[in-house]
Structures are given as C-alpha cells and as structure tokens.
PDB file of N, CA and C in Angstrom:
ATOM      1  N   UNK A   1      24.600 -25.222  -0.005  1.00  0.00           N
ATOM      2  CA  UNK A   1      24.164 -23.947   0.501  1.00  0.00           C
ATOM      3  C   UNK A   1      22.765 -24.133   1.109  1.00  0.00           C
ATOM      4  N   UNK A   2      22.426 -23.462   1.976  1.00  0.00           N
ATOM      5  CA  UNK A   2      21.306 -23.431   2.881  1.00  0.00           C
ATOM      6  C   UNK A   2      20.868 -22.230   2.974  1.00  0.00           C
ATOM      7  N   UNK A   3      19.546 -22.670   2.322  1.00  0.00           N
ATOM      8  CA  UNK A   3      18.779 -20.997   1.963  1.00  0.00           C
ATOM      9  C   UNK A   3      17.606 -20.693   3.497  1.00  0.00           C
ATOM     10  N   UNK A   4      17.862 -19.616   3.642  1.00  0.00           N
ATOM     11  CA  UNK A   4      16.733 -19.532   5.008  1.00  0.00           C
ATOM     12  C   UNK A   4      15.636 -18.349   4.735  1.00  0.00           C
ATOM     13  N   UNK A   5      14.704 -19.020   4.635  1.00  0.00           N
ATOM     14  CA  UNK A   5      13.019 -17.669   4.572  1.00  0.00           C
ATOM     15  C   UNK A   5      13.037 -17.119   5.954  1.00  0.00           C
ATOM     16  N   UNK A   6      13.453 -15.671   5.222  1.00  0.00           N
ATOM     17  CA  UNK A   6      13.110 -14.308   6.148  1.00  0.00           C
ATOM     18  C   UNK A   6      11.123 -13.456   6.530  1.00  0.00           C
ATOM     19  N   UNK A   7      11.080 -13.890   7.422  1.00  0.00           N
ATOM     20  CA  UNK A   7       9.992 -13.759   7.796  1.00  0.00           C
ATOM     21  C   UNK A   7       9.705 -12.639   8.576  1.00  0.00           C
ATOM     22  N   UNK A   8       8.598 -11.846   7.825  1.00  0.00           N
ATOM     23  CA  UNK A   8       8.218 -10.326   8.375  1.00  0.00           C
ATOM     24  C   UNK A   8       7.314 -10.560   9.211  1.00  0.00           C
ATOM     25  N   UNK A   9       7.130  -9.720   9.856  1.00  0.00           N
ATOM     26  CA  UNK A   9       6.148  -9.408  11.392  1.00  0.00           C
ATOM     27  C   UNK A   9       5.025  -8.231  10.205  1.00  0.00           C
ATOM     28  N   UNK A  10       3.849  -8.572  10.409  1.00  0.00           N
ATOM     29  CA  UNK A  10       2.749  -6.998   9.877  1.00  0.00           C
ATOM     30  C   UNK A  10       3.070  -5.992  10.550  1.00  0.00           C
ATOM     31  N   UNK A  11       3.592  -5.297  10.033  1.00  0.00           N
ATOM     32  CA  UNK A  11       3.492  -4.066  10.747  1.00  0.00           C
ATOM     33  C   UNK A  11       4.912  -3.151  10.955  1.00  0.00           C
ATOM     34  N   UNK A  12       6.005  -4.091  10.442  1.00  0.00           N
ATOM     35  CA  UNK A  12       7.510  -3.832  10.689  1.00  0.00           C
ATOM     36  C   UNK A  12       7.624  -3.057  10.084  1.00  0.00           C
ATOM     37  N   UNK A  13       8.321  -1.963  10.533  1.00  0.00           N
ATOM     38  CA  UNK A  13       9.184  -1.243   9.729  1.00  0.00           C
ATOM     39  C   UNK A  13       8.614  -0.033   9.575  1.00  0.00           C
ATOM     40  N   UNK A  14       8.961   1.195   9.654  1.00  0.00           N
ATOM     41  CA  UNK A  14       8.412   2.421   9.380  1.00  0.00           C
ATOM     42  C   UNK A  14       8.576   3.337   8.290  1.00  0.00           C
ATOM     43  N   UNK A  15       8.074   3.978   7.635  1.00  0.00           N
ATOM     44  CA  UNK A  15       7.855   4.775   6.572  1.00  0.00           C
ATOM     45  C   UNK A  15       7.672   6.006   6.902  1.00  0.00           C
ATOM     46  N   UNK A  16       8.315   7.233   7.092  1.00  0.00           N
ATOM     47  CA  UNK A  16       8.258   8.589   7.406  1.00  0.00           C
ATOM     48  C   UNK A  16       6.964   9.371   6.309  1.00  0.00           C
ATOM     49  N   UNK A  17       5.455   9.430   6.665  1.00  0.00           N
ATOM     50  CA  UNK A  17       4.975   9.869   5.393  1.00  0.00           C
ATOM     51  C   UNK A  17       4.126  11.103   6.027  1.00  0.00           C
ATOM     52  N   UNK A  18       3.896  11.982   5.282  1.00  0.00           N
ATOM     53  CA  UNK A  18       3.404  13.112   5.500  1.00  0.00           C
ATOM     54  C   UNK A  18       1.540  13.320   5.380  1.00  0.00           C
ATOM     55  N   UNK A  19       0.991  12.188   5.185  1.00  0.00           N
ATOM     56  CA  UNK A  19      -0.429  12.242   5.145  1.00  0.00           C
ATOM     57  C   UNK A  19      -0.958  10.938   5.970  1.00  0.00           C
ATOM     58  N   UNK A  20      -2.156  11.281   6.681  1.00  0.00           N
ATOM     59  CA  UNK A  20      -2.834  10.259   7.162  1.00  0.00           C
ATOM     60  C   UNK A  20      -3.481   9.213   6.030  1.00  0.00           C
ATOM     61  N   UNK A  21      -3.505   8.321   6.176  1.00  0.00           N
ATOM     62  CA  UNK A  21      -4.317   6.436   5.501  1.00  0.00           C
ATOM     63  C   UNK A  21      -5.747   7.653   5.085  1.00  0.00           C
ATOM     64  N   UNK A  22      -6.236   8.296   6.374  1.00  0.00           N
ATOM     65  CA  UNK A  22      -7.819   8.959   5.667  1.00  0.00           C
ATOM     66  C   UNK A  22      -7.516   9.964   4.224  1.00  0.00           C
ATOM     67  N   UNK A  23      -6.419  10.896   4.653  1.00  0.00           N
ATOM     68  CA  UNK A  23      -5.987  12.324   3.778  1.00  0.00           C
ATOM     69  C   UNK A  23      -6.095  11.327   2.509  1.00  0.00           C
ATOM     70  N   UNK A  24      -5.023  10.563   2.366  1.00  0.00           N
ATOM     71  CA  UNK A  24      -4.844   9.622   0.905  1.00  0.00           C
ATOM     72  C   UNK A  24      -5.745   8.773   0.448  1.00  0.00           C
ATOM     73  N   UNK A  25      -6.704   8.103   1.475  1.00  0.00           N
ATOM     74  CA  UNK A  25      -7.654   7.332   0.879  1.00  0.00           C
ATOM     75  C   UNK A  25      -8.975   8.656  -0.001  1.00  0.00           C
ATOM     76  N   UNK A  26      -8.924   9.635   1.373  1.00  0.00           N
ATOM     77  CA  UNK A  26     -10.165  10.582  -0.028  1.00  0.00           C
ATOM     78  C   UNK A  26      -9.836  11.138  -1.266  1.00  0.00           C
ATOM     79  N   UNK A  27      -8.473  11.254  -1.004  1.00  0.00           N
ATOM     80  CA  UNK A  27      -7.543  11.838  -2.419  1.00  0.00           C
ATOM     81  C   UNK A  27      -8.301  11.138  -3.354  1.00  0.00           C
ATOM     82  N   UNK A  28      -7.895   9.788  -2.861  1.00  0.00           N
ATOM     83  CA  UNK A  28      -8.177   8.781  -4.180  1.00  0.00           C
ATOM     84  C   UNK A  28      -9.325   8.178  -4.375  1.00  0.00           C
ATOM     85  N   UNK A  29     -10.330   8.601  -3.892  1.00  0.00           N
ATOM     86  CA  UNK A  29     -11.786   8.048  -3.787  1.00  0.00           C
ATOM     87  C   UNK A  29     -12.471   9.351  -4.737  1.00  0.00           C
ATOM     88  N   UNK A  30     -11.899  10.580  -4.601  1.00  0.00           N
ATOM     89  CA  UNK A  30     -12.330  11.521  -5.366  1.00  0.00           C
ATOM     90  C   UNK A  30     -11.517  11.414  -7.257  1.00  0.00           C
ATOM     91  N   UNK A  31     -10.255  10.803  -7.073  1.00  0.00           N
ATOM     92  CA  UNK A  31      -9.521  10.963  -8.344  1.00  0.00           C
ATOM     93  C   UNK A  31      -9.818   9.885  -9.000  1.00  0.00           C
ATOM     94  N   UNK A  32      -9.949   8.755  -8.282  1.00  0.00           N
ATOM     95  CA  UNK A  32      -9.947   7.292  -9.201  1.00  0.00           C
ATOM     96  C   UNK A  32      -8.733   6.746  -9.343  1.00  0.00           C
ATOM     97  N   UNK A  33      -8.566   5.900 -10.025  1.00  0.00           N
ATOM     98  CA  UNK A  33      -7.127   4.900 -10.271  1.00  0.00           C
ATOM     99  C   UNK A  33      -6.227   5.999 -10.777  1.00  0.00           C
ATOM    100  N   UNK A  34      -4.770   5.584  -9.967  1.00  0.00           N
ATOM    101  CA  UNK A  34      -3.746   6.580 -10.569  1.00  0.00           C
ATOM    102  C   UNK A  34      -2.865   5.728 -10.471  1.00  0.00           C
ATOM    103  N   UNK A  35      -1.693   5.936 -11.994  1.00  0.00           N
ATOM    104  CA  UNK A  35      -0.444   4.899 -11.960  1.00  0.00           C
ATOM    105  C   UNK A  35       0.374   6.172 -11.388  1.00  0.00           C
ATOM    106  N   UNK A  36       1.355   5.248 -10.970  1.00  0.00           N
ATOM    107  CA  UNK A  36       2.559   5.539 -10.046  1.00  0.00           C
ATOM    108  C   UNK A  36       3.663   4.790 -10.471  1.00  0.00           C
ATOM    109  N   UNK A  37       4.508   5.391  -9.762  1.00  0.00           N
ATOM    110  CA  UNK A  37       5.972   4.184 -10.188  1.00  0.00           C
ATOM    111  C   UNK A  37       6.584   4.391  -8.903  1.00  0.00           C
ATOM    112  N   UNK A  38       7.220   3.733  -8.134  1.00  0.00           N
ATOM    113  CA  UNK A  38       8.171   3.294  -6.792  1.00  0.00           C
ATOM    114  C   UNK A  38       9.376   4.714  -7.329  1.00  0.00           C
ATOM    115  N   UNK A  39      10.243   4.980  -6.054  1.00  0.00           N
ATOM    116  CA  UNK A  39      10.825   6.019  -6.228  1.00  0.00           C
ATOM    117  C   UNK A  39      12.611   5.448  -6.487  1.00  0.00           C
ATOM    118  N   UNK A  40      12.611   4.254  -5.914  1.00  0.00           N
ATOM    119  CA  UNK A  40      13.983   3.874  -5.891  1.00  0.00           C
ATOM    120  C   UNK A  40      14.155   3.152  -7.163  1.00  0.00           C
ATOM    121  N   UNK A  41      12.993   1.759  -7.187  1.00  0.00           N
ATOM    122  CA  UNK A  41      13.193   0.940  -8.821  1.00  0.00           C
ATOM    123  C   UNK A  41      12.821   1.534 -10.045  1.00  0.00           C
ATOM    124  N   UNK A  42      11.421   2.345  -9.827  1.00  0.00           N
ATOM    125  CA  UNK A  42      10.473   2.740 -11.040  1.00  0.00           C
ATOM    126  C   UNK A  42       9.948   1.766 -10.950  1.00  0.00           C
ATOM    127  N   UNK A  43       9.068   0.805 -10.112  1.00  0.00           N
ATOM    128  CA  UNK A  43       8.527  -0.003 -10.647  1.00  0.00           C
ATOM    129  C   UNK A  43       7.030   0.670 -10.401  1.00  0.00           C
ATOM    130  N   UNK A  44       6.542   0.190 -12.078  1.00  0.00           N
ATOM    131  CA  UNK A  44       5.027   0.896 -12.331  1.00  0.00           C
ATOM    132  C   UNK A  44       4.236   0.139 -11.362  1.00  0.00           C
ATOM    133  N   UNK A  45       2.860   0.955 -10.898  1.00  0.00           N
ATOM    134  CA  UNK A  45       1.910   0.330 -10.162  1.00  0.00           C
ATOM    135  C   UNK A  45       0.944   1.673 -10.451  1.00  0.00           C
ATOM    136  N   UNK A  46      -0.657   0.400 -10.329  1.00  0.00           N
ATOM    137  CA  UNK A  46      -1.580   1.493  -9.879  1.00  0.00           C
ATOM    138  C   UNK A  46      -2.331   1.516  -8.639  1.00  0.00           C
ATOM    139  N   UNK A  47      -2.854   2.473  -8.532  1.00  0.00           N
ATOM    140  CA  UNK A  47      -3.251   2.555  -6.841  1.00  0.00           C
ATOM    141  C   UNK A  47      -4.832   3.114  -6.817  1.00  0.00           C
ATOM    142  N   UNK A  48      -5.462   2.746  -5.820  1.00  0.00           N
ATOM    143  CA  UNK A  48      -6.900   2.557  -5.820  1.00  0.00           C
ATOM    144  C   UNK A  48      -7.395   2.437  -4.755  1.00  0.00           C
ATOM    145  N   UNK A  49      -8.370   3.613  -3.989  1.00  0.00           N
ATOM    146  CA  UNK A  49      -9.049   3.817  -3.093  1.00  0.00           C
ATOM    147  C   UNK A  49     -10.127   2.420  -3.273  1.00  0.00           C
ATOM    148  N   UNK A  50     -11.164   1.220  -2.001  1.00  0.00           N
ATOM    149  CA  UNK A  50     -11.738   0.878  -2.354  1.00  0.00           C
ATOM    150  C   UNK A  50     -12.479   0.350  -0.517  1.00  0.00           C
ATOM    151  N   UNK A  51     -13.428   0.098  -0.712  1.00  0.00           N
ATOM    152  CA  UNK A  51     -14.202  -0.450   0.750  1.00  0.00           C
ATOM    153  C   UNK A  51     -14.111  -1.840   0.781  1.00  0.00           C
ATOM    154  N   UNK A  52     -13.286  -2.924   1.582  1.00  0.00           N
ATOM    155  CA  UNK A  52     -13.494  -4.685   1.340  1.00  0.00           C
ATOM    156  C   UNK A  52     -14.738  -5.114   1.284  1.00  0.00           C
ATOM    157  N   UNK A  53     -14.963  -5.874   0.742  1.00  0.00           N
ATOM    158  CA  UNK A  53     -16.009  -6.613   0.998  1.00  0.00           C
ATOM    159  C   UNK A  53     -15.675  -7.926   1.709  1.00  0.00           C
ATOM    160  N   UNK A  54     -15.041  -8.386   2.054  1.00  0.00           N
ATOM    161  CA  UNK A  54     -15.134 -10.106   2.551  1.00  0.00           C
ATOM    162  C   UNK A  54     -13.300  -9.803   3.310  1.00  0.00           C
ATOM    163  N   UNK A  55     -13.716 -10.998   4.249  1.00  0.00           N
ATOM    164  CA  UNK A  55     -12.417 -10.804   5.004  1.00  0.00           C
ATOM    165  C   UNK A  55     -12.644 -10.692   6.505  1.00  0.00           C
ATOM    166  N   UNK A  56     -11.638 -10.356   6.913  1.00  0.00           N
ATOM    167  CA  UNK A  56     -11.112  -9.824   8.677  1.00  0.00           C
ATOM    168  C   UNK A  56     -11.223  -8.375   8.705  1.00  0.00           C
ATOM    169  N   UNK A  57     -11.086  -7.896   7.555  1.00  0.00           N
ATOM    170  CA  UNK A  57     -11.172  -6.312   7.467  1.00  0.00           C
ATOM    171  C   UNK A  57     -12.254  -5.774   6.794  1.00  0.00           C
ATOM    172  N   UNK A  58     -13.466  -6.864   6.499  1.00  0.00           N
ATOM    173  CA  UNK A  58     -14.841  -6.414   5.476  1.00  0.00           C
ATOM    174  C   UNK A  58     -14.928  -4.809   6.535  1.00  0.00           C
ATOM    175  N   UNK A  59     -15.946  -3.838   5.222  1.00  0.00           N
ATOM    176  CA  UNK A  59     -16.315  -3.698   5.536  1.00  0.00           C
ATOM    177  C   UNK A  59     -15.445  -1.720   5.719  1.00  0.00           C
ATOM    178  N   UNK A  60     -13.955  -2.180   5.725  1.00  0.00           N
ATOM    179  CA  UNK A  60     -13.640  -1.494   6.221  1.00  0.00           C
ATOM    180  C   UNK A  60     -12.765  -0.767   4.959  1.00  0.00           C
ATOM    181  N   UNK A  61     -12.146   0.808   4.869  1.00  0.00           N
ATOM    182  CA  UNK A  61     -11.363   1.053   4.036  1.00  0.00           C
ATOM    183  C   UNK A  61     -10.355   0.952   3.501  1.00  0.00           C
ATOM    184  N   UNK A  62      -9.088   0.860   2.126  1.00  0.00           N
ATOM    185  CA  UNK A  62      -8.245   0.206   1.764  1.00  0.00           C
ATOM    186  C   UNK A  62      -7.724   0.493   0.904  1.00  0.00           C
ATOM    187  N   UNK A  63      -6.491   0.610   0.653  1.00  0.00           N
ATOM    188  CA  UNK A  63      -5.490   1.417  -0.160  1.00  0.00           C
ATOM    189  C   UNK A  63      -5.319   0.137  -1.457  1.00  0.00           C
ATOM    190  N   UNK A  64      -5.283  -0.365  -2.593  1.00  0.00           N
ATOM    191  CA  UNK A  64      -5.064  -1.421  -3.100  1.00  0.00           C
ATOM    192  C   UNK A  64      -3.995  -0.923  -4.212  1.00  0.00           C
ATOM    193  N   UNK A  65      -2.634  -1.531  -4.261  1.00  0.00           N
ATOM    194  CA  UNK A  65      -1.610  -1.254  -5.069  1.00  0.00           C
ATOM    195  C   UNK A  65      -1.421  -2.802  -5.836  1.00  0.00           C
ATOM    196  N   UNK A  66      -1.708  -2.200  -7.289  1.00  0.00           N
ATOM    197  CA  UNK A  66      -1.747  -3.257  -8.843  1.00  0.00           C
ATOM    198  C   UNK A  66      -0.342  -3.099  -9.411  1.00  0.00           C
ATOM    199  N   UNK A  67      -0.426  -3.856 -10.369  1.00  0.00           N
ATOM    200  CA  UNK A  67       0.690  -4.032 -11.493  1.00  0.00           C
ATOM    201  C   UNK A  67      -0.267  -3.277 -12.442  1.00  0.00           C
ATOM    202  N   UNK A  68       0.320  -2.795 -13.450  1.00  0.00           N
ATOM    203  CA  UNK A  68      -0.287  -2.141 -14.302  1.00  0.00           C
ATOM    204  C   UNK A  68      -1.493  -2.586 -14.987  1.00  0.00           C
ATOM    205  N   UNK A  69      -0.966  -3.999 -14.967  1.00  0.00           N
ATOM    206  CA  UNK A  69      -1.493  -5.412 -15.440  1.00  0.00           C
ATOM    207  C   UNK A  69      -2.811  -5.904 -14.799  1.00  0.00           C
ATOM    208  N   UNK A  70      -3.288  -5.169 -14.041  1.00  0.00           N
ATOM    209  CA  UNK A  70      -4.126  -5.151 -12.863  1.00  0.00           C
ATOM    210  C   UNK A  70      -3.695  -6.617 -11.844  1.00  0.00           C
ATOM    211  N   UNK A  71      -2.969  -7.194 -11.945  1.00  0.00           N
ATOM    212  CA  UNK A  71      -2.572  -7.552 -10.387  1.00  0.00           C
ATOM    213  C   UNK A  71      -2.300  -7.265  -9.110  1.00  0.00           C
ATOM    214  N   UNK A  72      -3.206  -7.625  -8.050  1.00  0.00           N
ATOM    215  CA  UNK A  72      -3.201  -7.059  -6.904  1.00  0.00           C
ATOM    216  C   UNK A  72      -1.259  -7.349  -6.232  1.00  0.00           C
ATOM    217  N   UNK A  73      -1.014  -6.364  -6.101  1.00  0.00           N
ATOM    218  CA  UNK A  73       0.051  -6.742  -5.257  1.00  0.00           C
ATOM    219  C   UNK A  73       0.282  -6.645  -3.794  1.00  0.00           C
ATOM    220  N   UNK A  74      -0.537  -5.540  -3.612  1.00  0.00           N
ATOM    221  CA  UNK A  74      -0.593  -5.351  -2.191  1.00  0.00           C
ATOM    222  C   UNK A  74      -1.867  -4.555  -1.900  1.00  0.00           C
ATOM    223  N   UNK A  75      -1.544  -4.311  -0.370  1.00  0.00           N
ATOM    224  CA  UNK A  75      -2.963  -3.709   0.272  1.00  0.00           C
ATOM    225  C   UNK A  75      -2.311  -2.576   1.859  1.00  0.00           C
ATOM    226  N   UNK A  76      -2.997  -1.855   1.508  1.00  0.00           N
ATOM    227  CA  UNK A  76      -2.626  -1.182   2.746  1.00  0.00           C
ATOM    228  C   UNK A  76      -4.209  -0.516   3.290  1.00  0.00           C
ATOM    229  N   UNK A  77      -4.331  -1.029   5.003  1.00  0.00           N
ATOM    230  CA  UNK A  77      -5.651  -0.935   5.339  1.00  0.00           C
ATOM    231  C   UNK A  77      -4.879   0.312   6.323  1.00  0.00           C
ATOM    232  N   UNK A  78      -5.902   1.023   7.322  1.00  0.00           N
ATOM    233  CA  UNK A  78      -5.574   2.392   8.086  1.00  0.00           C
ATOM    234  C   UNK A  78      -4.259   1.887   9.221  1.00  0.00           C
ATOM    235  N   UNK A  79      -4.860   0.313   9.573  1.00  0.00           N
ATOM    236  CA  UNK A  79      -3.351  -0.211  10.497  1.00  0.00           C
ATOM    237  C   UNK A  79      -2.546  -0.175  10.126  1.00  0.00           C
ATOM    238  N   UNK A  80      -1.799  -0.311   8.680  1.00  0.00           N
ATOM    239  CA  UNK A  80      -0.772  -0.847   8.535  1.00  0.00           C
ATOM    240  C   UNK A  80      -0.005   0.586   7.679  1.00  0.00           C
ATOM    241  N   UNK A  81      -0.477   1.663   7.698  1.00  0.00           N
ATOM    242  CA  UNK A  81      -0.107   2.719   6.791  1.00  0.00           C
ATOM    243  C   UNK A  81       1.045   3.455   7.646  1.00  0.00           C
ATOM    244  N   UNK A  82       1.901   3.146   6.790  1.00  0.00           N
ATOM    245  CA  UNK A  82       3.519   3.964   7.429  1.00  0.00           C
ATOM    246  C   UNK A  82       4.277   3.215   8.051  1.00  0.00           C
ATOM    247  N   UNK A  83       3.651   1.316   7.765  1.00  0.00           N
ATOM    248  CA  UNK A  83       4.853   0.457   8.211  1.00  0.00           C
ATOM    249  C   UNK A  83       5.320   0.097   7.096  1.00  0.00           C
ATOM    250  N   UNK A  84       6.314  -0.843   6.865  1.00  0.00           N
ATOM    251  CA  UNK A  84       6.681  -1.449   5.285  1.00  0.00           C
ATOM    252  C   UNK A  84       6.160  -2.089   5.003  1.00  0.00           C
ATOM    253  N   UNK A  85       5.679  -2.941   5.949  1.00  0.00           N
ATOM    254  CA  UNK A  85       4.984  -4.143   5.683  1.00  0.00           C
ATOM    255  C   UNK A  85       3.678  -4.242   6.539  1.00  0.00           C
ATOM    256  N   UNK A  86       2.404  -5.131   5.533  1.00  0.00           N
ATOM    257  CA  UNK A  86       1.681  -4.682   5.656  1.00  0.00           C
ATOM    258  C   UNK A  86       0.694  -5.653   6.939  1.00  0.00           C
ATOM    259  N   UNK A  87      -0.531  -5.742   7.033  1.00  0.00           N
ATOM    260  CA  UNK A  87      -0.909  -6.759   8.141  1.00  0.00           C
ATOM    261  C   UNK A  87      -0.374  -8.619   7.986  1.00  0.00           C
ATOM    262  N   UNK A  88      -0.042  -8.764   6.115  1.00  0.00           N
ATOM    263  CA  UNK A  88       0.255 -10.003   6.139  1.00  0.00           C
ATOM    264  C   UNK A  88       1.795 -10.148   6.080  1.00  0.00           C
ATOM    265  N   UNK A  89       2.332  -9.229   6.264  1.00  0.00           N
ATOM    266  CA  UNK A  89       4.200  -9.570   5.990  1.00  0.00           C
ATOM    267  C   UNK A  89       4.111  -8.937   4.655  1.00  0.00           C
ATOM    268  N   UNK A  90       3.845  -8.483   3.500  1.00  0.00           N
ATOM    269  CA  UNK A  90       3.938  -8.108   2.463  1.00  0.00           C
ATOM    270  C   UNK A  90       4.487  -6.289   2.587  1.00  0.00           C
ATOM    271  N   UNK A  91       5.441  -6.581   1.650  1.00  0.00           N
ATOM    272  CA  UNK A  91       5.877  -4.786   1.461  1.00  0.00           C
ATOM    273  C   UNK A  91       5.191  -3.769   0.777  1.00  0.00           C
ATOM    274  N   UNK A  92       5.414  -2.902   1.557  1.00  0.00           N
ATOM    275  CA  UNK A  92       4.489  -1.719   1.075  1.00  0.00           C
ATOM    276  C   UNK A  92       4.647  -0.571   1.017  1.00  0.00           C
ATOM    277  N   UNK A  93       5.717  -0.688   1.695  1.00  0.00           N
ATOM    278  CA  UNK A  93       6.345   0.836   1.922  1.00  0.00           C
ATOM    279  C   UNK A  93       6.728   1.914   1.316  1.00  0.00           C
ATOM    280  N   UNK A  94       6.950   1.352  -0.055  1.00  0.00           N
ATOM    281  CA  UNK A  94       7.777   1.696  -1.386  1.00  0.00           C
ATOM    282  C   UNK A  94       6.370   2.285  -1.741  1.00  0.00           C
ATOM    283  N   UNK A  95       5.487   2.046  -2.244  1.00  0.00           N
ATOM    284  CA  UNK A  95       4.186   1.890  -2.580  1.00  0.00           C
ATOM    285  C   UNK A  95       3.287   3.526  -2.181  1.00  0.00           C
ATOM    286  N   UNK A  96       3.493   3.443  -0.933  1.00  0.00           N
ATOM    287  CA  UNK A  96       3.157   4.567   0.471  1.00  0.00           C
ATOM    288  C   UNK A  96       3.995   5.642   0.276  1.00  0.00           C
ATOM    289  N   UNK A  97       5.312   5.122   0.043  1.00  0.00           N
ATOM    290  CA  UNK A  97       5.919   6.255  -0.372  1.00  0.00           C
ATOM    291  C   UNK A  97       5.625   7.044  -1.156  1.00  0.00           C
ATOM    292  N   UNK A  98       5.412   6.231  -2.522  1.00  0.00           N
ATOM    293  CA  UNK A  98       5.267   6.975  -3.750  1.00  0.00           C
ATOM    294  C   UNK A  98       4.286   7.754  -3.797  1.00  0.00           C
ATOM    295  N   UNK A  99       3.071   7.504  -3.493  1.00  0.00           N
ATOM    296  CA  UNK A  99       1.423   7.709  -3.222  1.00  0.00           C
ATOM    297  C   UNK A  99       1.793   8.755  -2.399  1.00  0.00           C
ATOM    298  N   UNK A 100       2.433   8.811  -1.218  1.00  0.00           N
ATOM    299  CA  UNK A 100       2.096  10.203  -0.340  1.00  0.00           C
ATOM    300  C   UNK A 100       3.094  11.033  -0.747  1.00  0.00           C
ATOM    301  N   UNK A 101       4.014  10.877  -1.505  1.00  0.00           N
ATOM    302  CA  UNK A 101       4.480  11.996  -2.293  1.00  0.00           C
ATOM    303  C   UNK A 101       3.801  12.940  -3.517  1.00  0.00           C
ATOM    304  N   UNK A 102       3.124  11.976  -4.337  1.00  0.00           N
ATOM    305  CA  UNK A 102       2.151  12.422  -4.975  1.00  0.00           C
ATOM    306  C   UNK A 102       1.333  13.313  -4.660  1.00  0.00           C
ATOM    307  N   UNK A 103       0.390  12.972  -3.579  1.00  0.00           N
ATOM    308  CA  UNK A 103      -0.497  13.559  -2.782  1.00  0.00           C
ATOM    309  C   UNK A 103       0.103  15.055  -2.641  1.00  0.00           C
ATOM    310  N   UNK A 104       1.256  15.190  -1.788  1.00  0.00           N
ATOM    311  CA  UNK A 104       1.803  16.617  -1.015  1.00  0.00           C
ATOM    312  C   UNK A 104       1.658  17.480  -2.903  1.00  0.00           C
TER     313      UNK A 104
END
C-alpha cells in the first residue's frame, strides 16, 4: 500500500462565521482564557486572545487555540479567520467555529 501526504494550501477552505477576527479577538482580550469544545468531536480546547511577539506576524494580533493541557495547537491570525486552514496548512476551522458560536 502506498500512503500519500495530503497537503493544504493556508488559507483553504471556508468557514461561514458570523463575527469579524477583531469582534472575537476583543471578546477575548476582555474575558481571558475560555475552554471550548469543537461542535462535531467535542474535542476540548482553550482559546486565547494574545499580541505575537517573534515571527512573520510579530507584533501583530492572534487567536491561539490549546489542549486543555496547554498545548498550542493552533493559531488563527486576522488572514486566516474563516478559512479551515490556517497560514501554515493547519486546521482551524472547527476551532472558529466553536469560538464564534460562543461569541453570538
């Protein structure tokens, strides 16, 4: 058998969400860390308004989604909010979902 790596483009894929990257980032800059869980698996995560420091994106604002465990799992910066995936190929969509449902 011949296994083949599926490779995402940043930015693929769209997410129907009802708040702007700004609306949700002040949400959460005013509330602080909030757990969440994905809407299809339940998978727990927490989510966290924060400014980069270092990078291609220093400097700039950032959605950061953990394991409960505090592992970073993902990141969603103002580009990549309402695709699935995020500037590096990583999914996020699930994530975005959950968060801007919350929000409404």
């Amino acid at each position: 058998m011949v296994m083949v790596a599926i490779m995402f483009e940043p930015h693929q894929g769209r997410v129907p969400l009802r708040h702007s990257f700004n609306e949700v980032w002040e949400f959460l800059r005013k509330k602080g860390k909030i757990d969440l869980e994905t809407e299809r698996e339940r998978t727990p995560f927490e989510v966290e308004a924060k400014i980069t420091t270092r990078g291609t994106h220093k400097g700039e604002r950032v959605i950061i989604f953990r394991a409960r465990k505090g592992i970073e799992h993902a990141r969603s910066y103002p580009c990549c909010w309402g695709s699935y995936y995020n500037c590096l190929g990583t999914r996020i969509g699930m994530y975005c979902k959950a968060l801007d449902k919350f929000v409404s």
